[in-house]
Protein backbone atom coordinates (compact mmCIF):
# COMPACT_ATOMS: atom_id res chain seq x y z
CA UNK A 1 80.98 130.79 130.80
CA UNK A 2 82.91 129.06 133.30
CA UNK A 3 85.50 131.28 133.42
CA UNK A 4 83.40 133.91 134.01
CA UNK A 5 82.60 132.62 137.33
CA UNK A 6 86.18 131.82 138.64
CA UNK A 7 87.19 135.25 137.94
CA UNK A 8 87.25 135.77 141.90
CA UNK A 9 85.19 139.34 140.88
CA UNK A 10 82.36 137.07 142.62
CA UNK A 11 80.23 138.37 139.27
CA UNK A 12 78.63 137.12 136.26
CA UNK A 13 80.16 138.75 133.41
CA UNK A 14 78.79 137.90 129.81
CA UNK A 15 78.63 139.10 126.90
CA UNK A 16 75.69 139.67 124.61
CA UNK A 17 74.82 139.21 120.61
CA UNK A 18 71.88 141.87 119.59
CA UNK A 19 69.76 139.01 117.76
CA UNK A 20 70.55 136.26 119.85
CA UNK A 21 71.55 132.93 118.77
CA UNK A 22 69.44 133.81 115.16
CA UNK A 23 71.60 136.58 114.38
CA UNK A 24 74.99 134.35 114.70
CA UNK A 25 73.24 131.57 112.69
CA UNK A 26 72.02 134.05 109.95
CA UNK A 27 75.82 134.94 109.73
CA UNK A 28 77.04 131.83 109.67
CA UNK A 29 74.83 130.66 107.18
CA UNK A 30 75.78 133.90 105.22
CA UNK A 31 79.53 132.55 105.48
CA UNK A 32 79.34 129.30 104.25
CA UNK A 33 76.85 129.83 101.27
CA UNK A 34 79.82 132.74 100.32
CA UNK A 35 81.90 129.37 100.38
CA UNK A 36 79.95 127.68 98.48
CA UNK A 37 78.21 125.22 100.51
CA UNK A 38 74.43 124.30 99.95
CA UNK A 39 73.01 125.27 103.04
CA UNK A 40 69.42 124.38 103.74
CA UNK A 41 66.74 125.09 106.20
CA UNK A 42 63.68 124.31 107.55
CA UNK A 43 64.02 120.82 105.77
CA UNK A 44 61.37 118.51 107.14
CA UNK A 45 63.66 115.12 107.61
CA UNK A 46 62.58 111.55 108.29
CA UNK A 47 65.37 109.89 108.58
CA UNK A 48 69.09 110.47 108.24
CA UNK A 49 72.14 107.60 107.51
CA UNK A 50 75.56 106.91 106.37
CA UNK A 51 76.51 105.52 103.26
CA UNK A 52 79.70 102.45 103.01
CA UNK A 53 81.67 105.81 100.97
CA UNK A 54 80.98 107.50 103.67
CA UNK A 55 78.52 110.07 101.98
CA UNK A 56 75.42 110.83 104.15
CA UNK A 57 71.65 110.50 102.69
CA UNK A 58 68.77 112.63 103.82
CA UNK A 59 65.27 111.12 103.70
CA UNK A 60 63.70 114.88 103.38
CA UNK A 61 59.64 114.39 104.29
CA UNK A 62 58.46 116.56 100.82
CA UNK A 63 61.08 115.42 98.20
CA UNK A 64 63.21 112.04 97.68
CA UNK A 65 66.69 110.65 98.50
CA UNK A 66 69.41 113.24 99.00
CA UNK A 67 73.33 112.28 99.49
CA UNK A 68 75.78 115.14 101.05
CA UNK A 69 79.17 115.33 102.05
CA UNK A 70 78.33 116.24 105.35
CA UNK A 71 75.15 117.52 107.08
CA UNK A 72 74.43 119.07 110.18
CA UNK A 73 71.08 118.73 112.21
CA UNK A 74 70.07 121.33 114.71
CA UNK A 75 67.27 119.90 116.20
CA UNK A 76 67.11 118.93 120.07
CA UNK A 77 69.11 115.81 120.95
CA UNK A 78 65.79 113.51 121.33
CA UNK A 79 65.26 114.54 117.96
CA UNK A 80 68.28 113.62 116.48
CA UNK A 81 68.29 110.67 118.04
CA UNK A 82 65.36 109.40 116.31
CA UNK A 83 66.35 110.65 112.82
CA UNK A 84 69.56 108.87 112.71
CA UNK A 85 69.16 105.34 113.16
């Protein structure tokens, strides 16, 4: 985006998704479950932390312990925050 405003053109110039920001996570999603990776959503969370091997558990609000490889929150900051000691 900051390009787009030192182009010297003195104008904005953007592109546009059609479906927003939910379209390019549905296909993203789409992508990596192809890969094989267990993607999740709308996972109520109470707390997230890091393992000694490195393996991350997930304190999900509606089921017990998980441990992942990786995980990936995309919640506001403040949120995040608080969920990850």
């Amino acid at each position: 985006m900051y390009a787009a405003r030192r182009t010297g053109l003195k104008k904005e110039m953007f592109g546009y998704v059609r479906g927003g920001y939910a379209r390019i996570l549905e296909r993203f999603t789409e992508q990596l479950m192809a890969e094989g990776v267990d993607v999740r959503t709308n996972q109520a969370t109470r707390q997230v932390w890091n393992l000694p091997s490195g393996r991350v558990v997930v304190d999900l609000a509606n089921a017990a312990n998980e441990e992942f490889d990786r995980v990936i929150l995309t919640t506001p900051s403040p949120v995040v925050y608080k969920l990850c000691p």
